[in-house]
PDB file of N, CA and C in Angstrom:
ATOM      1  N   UNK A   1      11.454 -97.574 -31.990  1.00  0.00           N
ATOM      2  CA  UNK A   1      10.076 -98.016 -31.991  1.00  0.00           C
ATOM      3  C   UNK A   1       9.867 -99.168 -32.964  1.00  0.00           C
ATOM      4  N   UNK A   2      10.455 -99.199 -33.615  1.00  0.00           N
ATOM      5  CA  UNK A   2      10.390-100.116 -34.933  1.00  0.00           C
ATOM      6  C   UNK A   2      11.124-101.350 -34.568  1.00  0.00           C
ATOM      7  N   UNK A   3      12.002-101.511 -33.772  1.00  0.00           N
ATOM      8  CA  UNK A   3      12.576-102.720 -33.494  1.00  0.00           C
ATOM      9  C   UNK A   3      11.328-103.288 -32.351  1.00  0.00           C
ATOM     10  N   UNK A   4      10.922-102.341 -31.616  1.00  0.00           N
ATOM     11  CA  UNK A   4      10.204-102.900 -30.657  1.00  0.00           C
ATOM     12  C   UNK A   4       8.921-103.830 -31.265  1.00  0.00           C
ATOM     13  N   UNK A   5       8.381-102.956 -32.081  1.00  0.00           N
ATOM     14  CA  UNK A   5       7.047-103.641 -33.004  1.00  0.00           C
ATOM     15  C   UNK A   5       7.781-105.005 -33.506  1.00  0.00           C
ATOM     16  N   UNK A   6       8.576-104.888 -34.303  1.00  0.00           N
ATOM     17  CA  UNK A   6       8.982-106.178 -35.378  1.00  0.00           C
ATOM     18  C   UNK A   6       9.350-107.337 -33.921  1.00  0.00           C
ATOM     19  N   UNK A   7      10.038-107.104 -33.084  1.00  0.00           N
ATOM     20  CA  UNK A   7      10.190-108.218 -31.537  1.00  0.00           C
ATOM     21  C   UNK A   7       9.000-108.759 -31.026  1.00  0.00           C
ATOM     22  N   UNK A   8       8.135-107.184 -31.538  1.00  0.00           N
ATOM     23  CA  UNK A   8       6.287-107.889 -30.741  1.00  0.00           C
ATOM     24  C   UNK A   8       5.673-109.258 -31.500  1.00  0.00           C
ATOM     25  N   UNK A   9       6.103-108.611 -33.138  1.00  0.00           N
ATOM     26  CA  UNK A   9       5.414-109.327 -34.150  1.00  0.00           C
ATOM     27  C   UNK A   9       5.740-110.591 -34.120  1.00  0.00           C
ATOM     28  N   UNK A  10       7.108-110.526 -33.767  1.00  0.00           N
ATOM     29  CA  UNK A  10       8.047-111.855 -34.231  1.00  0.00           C
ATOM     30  C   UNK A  10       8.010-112.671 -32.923  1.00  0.00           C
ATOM     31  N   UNK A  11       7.395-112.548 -31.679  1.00  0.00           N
ATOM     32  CA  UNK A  11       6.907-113.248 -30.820  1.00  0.00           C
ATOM     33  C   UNK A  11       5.590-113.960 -31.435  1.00  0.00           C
ATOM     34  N   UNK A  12       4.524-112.906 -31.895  1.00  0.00           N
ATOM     35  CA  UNK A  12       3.359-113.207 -31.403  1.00  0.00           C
ATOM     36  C   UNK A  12       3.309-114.575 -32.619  1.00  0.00           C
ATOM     37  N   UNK A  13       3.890-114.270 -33.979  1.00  0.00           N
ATOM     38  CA  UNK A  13       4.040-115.514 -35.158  1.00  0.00           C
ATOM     39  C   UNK A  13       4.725-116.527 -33.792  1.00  0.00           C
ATOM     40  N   UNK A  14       5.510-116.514 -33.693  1.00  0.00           N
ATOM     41  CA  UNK A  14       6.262-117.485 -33.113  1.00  0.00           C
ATOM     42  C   UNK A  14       5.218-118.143 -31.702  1.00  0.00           C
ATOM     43  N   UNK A  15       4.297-117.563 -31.436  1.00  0.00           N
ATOM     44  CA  UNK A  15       3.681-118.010 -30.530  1.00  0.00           C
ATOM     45  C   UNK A  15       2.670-118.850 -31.593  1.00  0.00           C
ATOM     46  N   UNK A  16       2.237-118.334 -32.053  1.00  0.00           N
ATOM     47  CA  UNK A  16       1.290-118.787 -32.949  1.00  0.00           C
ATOM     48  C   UNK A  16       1.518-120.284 -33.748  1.00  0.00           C
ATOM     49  N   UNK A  17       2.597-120.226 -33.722  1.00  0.00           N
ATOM     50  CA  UNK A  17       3.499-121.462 -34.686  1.00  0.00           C
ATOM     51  C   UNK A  17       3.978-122.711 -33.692  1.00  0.00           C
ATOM     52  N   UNK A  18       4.036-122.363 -32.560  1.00  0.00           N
ATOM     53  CA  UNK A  18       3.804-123.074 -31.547  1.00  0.00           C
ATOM     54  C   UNK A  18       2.760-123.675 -31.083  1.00  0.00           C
ATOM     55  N   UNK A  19       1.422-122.674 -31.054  1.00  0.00           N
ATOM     56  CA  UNK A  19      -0.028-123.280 -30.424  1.00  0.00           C
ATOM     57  C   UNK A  19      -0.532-124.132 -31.646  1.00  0.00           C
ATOM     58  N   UNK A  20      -0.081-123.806 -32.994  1.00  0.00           N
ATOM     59  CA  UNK A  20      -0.926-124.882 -33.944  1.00  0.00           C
ATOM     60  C   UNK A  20       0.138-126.271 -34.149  1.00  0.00           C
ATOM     61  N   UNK A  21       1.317-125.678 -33.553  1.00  0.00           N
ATOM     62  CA  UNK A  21       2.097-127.179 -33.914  1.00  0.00           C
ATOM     63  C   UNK A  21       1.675-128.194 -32.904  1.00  0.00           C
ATOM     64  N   UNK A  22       1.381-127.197 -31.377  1.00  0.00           N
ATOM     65  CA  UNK A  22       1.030-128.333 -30.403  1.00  0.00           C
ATOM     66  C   UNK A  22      -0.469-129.045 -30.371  1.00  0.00           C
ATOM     67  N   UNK A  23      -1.141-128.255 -31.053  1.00  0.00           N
ATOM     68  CA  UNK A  23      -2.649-128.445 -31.607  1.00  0.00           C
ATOM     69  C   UNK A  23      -2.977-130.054 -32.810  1.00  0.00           C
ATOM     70  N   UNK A  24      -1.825-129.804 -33.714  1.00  0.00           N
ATOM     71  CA  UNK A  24      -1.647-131.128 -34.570  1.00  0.00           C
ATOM     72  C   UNK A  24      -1.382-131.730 -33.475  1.00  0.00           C
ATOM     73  N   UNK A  25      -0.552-131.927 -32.918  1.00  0.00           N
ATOM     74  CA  UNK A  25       0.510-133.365 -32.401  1.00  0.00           C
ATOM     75  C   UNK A  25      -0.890-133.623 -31.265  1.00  0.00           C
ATOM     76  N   UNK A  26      -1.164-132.939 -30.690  1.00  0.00           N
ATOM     77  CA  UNK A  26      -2.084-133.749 -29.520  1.00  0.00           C
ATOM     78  C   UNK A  26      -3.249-134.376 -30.746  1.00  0.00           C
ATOM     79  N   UNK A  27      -3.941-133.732 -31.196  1.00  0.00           N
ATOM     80  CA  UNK A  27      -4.829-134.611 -32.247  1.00  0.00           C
ATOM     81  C   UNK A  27      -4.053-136.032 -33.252  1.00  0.00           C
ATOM     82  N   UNK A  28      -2.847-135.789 -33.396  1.00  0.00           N
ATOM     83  CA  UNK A  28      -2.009-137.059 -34.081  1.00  0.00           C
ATOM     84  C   UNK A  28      -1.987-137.703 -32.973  1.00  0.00           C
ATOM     85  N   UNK A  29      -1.801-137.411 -31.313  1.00  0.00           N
ATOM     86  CA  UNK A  29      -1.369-138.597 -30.740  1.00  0.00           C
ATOM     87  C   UNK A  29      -2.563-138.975 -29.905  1.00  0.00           C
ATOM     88  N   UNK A  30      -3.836-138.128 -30.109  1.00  0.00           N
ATOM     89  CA  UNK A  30      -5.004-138.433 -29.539  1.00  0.00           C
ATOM     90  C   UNK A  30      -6.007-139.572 -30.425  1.00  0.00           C
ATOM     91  N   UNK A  31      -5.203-139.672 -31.828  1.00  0.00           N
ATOM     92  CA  UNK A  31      -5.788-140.653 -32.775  1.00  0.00           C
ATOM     93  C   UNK A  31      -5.473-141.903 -32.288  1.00  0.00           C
ATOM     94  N   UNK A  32      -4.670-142.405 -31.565  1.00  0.00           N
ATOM     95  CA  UNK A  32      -3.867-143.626 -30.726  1.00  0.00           C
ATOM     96  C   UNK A  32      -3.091-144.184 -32.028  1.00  0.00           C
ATOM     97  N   UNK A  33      -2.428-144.072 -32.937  1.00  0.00           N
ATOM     98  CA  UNK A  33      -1.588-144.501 -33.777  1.00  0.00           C
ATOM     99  C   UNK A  33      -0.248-144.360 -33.322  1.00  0.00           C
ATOM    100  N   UNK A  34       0.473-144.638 -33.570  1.00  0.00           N
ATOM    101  CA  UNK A  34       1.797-144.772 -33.621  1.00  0.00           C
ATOM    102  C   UNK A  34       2.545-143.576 -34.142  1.00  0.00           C
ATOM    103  N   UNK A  35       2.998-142.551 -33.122  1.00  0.00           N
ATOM    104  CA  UNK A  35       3.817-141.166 -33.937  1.00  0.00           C
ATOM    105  C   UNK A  35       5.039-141.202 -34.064  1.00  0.00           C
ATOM    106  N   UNK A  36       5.754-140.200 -34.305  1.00  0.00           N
ATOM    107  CA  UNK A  36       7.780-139.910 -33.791  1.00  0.00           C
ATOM    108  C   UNK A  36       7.655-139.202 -32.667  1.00  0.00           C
ATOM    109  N   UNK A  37       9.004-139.293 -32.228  1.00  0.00           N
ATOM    110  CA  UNK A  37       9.147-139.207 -31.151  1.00  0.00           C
ATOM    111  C   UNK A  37       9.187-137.284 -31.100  1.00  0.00           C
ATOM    112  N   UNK A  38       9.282-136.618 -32.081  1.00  0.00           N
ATOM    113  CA  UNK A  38       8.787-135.405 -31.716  1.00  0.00           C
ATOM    114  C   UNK A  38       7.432-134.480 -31.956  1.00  0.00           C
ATOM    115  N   UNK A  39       6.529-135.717 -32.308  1.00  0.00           N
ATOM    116  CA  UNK A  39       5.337-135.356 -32.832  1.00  0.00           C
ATOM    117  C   UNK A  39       4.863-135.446 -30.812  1.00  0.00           C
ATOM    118  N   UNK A  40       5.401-136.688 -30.165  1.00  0.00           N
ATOM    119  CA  UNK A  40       5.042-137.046 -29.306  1.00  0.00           C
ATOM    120  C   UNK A  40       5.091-136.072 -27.855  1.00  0.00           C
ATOM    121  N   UNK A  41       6.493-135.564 -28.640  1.00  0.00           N
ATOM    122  CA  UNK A  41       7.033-134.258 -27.402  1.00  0.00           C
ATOM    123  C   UNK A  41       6.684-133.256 -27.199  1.00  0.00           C
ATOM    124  N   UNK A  42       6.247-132.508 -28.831  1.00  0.00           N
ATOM    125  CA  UNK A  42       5.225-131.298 -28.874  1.00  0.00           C
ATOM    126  C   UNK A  42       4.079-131.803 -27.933  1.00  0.00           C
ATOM    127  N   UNK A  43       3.301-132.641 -28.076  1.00  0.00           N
ATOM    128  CA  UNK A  43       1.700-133.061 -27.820  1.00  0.00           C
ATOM    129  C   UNK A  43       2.141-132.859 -26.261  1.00  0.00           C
ATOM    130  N   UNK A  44       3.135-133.118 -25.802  1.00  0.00           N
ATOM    131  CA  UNK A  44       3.236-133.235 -24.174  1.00  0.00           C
ATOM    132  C   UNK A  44       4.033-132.096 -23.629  1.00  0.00           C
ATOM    133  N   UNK A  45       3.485-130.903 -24.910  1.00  0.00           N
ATOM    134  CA  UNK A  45       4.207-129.660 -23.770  1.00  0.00           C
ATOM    135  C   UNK A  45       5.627-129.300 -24.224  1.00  0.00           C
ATOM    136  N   UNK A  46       6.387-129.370 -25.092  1.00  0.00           N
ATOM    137  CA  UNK A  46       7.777-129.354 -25.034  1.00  0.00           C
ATOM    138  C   UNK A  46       7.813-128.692 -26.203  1.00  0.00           C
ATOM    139  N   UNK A  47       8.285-127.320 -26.571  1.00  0.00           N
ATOM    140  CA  UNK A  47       8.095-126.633 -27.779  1.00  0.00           C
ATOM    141  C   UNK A  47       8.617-127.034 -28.648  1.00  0.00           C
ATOM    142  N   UNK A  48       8.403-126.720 -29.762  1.00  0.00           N
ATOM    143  CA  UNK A  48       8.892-127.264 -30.967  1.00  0.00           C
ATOM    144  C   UNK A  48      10.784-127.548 -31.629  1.00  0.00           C
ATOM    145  N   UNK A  49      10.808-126.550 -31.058  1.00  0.00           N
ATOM    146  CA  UNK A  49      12.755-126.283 -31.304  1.00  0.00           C
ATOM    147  C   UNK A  49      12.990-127.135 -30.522  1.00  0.00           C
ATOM    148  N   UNK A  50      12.726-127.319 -29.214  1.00  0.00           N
ATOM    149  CA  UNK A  50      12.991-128.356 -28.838  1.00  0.00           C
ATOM    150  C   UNK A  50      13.175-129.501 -28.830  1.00  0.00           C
ATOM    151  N   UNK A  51      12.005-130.224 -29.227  1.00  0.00           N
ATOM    152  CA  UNK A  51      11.531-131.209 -29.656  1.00  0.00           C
ATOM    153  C   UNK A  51      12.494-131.240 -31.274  1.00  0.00           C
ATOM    154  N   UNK A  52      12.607-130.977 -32.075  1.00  0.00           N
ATOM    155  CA  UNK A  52      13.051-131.046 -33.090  1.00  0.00           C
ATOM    156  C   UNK A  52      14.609-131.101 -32.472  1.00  0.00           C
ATOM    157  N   UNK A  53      15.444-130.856 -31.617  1.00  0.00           N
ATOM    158  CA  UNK A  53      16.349-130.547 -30.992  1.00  0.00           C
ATOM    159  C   UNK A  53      16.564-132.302 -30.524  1.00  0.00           C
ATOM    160  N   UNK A  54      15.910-132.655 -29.708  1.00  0.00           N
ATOM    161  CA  UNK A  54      16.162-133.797 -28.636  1.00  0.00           C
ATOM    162  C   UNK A  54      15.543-134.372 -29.257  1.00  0.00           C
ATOM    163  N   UNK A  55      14.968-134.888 -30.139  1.00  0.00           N
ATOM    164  CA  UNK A  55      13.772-135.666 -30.546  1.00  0.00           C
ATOM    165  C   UNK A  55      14.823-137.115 -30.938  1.00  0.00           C
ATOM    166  N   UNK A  56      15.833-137.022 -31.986  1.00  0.00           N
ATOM    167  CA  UNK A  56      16.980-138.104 -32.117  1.00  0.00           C
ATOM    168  C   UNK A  56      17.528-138.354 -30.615  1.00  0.00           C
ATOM    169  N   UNK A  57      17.900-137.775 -29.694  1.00  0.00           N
ATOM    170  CA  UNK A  57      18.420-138.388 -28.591  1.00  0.00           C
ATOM    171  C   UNK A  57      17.850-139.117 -27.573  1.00  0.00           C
ATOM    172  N   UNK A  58      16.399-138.389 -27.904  1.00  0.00           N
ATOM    173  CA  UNK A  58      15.156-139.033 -26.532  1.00  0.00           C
ATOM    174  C   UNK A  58      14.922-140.328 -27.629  1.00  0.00           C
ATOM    175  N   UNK A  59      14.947-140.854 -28.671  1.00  0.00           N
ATOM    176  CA  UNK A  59      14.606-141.933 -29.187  1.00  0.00           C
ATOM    177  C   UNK A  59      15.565-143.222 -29.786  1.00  0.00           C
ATOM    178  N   UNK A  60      16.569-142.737 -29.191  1.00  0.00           N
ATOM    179  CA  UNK A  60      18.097-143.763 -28.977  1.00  0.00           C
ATOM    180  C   UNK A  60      17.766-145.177 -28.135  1.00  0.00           C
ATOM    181  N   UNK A  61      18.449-146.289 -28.683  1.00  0.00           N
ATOM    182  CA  UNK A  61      18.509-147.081 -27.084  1.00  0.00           C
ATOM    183  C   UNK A  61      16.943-147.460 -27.106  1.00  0.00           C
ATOM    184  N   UNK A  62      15.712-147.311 -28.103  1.00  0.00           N
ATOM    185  CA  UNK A  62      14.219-147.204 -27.729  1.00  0.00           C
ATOM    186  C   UNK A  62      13.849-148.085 -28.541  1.00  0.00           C
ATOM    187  N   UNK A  63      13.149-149.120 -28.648  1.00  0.00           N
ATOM    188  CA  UNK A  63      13.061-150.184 -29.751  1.00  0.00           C
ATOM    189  C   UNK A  63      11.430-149.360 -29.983  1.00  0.00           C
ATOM    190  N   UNK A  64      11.339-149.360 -31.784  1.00  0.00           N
ATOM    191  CA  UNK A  64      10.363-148.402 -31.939  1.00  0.00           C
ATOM    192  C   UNK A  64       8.793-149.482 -32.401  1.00  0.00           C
ATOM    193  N   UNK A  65       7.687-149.147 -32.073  1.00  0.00           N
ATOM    194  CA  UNK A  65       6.123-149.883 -32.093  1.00  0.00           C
ATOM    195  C   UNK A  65       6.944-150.173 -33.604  1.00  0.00           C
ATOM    196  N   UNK A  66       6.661-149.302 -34.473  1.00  0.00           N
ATOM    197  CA  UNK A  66       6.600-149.484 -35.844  1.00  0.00           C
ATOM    198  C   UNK A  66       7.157-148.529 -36.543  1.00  0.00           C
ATOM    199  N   UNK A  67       7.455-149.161 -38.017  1.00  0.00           N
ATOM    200  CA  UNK A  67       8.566-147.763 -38.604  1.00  0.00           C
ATOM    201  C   UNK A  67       8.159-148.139 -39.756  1.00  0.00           C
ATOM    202  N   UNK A  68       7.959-146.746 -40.782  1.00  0.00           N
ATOM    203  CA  UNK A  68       7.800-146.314 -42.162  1.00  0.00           C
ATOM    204  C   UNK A  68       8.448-145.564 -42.760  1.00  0.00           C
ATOM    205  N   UNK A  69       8.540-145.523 -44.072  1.00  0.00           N
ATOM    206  CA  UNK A  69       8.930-144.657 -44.771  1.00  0.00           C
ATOM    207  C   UNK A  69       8.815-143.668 -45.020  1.00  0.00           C
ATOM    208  N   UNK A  70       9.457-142.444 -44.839  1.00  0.00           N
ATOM    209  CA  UNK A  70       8.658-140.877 -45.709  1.00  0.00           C
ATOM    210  C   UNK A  70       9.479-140.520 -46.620  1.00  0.00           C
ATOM    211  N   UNK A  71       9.179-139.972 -47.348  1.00  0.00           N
ATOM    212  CA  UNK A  71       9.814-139.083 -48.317  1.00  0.00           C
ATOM    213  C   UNK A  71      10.392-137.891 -48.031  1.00  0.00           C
ATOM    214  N   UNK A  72      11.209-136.989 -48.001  1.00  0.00           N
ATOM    215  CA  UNK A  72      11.846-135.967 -47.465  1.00  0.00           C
ATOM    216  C   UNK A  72      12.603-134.986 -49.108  1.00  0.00           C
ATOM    217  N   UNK A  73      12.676-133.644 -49.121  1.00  0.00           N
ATOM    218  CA  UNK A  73      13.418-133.115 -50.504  1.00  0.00           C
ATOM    219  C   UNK A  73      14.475-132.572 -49.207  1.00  0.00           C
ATOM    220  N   UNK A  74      15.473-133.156 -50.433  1.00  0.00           N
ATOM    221  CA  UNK A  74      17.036-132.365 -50.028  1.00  0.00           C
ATOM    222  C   UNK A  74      17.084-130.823 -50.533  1.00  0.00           C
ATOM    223  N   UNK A  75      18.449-130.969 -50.819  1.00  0.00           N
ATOM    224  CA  UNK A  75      18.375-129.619 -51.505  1.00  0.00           C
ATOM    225  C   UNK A  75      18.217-129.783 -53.129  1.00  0.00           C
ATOM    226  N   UNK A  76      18.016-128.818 -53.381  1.00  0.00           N
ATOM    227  CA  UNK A  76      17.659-128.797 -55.170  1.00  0.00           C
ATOM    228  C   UNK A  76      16.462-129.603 -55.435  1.00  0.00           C
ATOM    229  N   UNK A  77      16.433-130.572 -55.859  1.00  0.00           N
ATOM    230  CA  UNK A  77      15.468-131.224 -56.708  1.00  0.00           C
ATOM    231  C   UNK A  77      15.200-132.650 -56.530  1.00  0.00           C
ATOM    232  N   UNK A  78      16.383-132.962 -55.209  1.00  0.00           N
ATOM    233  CA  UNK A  78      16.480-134.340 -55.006  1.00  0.00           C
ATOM    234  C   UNK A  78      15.832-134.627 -53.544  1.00  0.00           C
ATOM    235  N   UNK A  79      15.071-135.947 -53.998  1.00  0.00           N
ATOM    236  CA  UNK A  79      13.888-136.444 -52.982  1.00  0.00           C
ATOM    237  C   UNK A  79      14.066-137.964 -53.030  1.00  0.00           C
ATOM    238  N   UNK A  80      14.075-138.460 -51.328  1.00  0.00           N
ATOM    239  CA  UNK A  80      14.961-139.174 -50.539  1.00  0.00           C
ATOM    240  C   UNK A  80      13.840-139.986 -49.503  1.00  0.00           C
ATOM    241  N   UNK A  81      13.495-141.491 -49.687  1.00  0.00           N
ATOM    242  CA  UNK A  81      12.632-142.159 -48.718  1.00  0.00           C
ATOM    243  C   UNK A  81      13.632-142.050 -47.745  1.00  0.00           C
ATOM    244  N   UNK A  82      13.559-142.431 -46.504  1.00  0.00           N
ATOM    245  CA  UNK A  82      14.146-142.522 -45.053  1.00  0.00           C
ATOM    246  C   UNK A  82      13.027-143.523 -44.160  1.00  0.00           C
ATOM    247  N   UNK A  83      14.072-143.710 -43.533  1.00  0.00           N
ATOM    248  CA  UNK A  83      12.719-145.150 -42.534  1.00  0.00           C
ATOM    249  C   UNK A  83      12.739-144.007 -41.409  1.00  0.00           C
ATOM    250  N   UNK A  84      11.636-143.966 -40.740  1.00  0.00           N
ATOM    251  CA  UNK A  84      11.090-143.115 -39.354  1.00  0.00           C
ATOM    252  C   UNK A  84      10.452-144.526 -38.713  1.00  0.00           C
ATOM    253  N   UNK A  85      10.642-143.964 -37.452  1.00  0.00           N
ATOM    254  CA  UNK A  85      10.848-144.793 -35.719  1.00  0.00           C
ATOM    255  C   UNK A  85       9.208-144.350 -35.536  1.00  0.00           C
ATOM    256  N   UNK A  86       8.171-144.871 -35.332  1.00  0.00           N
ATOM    257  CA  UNK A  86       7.280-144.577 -34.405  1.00  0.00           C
ATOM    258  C   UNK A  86       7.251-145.146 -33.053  1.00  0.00           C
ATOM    259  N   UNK A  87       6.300-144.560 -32.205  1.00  0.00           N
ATOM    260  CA  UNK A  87       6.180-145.106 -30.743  1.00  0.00           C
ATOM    261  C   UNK A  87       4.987-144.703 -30.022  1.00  0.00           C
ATOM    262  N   UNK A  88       4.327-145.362 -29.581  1.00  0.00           N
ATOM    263  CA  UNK A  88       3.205-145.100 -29.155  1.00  0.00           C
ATOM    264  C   UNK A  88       2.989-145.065 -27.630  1.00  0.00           C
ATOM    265  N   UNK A  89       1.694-144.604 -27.345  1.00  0.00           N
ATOM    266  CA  UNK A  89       1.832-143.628 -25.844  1.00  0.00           C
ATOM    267  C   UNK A  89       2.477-144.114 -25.064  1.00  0.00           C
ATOM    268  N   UNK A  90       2.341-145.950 -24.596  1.00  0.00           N
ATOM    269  CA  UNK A  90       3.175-146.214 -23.417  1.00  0.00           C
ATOM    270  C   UNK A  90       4.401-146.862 -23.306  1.00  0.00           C
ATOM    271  N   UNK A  91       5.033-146.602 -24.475  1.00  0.00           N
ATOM    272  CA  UNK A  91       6.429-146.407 -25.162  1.00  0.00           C
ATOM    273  C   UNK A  91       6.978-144.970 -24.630  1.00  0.00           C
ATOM    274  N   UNK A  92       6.840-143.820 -25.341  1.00  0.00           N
ATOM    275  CA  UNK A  92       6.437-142.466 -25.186  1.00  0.00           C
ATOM    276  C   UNK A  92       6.688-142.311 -23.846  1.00  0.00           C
ATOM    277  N   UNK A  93       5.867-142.756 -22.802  1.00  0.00           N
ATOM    278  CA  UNK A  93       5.849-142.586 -21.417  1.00  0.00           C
ATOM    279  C   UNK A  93       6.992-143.070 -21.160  1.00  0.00           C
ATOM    280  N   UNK A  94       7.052-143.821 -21.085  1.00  0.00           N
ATOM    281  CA  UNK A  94       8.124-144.782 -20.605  1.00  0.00           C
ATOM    282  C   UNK A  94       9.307-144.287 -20.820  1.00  0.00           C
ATOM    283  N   UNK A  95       9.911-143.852 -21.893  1.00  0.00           N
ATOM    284  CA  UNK A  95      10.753-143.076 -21.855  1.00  0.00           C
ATOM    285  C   UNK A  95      10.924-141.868 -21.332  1.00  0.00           C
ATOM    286  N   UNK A  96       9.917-140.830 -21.679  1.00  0.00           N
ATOM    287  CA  UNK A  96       9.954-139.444 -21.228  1.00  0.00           C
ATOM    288  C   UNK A  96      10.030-139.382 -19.277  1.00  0.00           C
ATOM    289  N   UNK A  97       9.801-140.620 -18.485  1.00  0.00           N
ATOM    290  CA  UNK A  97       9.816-140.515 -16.885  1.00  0.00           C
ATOM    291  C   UNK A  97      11.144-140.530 -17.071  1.00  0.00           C
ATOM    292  N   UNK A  98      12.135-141.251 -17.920  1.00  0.00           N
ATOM    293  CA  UNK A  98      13.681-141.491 -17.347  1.00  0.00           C
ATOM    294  C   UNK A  98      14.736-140.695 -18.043  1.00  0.00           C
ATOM    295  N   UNK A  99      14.480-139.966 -19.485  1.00  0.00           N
ATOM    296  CA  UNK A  99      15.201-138.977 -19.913  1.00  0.00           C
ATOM    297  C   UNK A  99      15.202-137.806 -19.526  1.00  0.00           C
ATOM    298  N   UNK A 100      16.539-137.523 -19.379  1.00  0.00           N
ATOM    299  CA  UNK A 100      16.793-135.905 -18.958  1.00  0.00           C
ATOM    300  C   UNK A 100      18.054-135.467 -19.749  1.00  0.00           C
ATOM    301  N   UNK A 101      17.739-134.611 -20.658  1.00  0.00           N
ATOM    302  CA  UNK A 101      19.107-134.094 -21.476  1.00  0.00           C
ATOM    303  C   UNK A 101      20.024-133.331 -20.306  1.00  0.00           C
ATOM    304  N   UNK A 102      21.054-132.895 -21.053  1.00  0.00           N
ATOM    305  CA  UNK A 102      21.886-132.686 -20.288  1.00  0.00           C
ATOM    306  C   UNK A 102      21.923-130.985 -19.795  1.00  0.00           C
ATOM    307  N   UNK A 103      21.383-130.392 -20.977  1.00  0.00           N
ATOM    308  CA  UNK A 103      21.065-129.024 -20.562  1.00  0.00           C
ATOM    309  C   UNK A 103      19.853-128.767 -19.748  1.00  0.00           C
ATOM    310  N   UNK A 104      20.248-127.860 -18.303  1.00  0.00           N
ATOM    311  CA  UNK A 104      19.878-127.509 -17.465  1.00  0.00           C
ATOM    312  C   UNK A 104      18.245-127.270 -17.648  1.00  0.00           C
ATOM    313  N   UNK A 105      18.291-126.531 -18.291  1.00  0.00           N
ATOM    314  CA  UNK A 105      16.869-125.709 -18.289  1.00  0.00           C
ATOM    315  C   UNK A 105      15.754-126.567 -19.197  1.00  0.00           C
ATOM    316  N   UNK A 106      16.492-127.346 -20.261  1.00  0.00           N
ATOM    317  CA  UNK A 106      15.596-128.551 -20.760  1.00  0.00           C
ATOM    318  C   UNK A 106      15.298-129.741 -20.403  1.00  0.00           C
ATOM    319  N   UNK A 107      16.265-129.782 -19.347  1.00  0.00           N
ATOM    320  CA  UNK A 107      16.205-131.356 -18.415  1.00  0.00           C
ATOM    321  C   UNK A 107      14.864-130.625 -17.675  1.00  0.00           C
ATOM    322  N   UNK A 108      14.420-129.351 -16.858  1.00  0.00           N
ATOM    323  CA  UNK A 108      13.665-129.342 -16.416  1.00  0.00           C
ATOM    324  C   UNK A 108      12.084-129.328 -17.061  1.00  0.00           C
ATOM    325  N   UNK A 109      12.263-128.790 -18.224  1.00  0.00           N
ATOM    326  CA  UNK A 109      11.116-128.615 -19.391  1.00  0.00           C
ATOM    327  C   UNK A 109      10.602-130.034 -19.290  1.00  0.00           C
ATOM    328  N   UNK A 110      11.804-130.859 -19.607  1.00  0.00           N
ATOM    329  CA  UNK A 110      11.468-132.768 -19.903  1.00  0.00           C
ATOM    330  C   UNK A 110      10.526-133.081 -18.327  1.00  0.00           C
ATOM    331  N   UNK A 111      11.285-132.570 -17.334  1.00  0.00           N
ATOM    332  CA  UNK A 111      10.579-132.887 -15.876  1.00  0.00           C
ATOM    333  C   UNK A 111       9.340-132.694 -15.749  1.00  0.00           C
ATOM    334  N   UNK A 112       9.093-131.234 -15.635  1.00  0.00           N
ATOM    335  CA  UNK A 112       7.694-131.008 -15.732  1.00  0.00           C
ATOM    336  C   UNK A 112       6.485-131.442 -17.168  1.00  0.00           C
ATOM    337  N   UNK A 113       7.456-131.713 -18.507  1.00  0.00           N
ATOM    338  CA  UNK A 113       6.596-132.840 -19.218  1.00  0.00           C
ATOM    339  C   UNK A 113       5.883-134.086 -18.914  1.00  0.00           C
ATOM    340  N   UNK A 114       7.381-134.660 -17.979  1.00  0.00           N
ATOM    341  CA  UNK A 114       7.178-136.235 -17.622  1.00  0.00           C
ATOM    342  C   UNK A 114       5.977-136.220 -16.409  1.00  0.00           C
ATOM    343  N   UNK A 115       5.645-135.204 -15.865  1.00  0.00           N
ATOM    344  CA  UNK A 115       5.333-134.790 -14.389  1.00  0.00           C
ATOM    345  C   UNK A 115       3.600-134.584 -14.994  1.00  0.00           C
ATOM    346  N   UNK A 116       3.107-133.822 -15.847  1.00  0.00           N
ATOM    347  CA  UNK A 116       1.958-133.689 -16.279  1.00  0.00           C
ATOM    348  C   UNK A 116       1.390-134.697 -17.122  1.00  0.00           C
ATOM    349  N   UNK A 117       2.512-135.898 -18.228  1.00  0.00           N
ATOM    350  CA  UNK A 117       1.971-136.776 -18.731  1.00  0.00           C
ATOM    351  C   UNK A 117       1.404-137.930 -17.727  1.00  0.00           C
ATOM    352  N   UNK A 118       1.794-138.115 -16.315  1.00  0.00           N
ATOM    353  CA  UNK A 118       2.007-138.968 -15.566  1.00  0.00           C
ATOM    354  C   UNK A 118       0.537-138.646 -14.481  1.00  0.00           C
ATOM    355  N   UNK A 119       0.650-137.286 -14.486  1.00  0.00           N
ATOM    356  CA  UNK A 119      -0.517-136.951 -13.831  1.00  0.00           C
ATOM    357  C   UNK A 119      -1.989-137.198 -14.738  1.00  0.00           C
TER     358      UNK A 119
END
């Protein structure tokens, strides 16, 4: 019984952590600024692991609107600028109609993304 509860629980967080991540990204990309490319993927449906997953491969080969700096902490105590890629919606589009990763079941996730941004 106890495994069953903690599987319930550990969905329903995990659902939860999903609806507010996709909740930011559509309001970040409903601001019309310039996002990353997995701020862009959440907002269009594509869960987060995912997106954090493909987010470097869907933005290869992509010449980006504009790029900044963030700050990022490593491990311990050490903190690290990095340049980040933005791209904006019809960048974004443009890519997401012609990428398809190579795994099966996420090439189709990307499909029906590309399929509702388009609609």
């Amino acid at each position: 019984m106890n495994a069953k509860a903690r599987t319930a629980r550990q969905t329903l967080r995990q659902r939860a952590i999903n609806f507010r991540a996709a909740r930011k990204a559509r309001r970040a990309v409903a601001s019309g600024t310039p996002q990353t490319a997995r701020t862009h993927l959440v907002a269009a449906g594509i869960d987060t692991s995912l997106a954090k997953r493909f987010s470097g491969a869907f933005s290869t080969r992509v010449t980006p609107t504009a790029t900044t700096t963030a700050p990022i902490k490593l491990r311990g105590r050490v903190r690290k600028s990095v340049a980040v890629k933005l791209y904006d919606l019809a960048t974004f589009a443009a890519r997401l109609a012609v990428y398809r990763p190579k795994d099966r079941a996420a090439a189709a996730r990307f499909e029906r993304a590309a399929h509702q941004l388009a609609a």
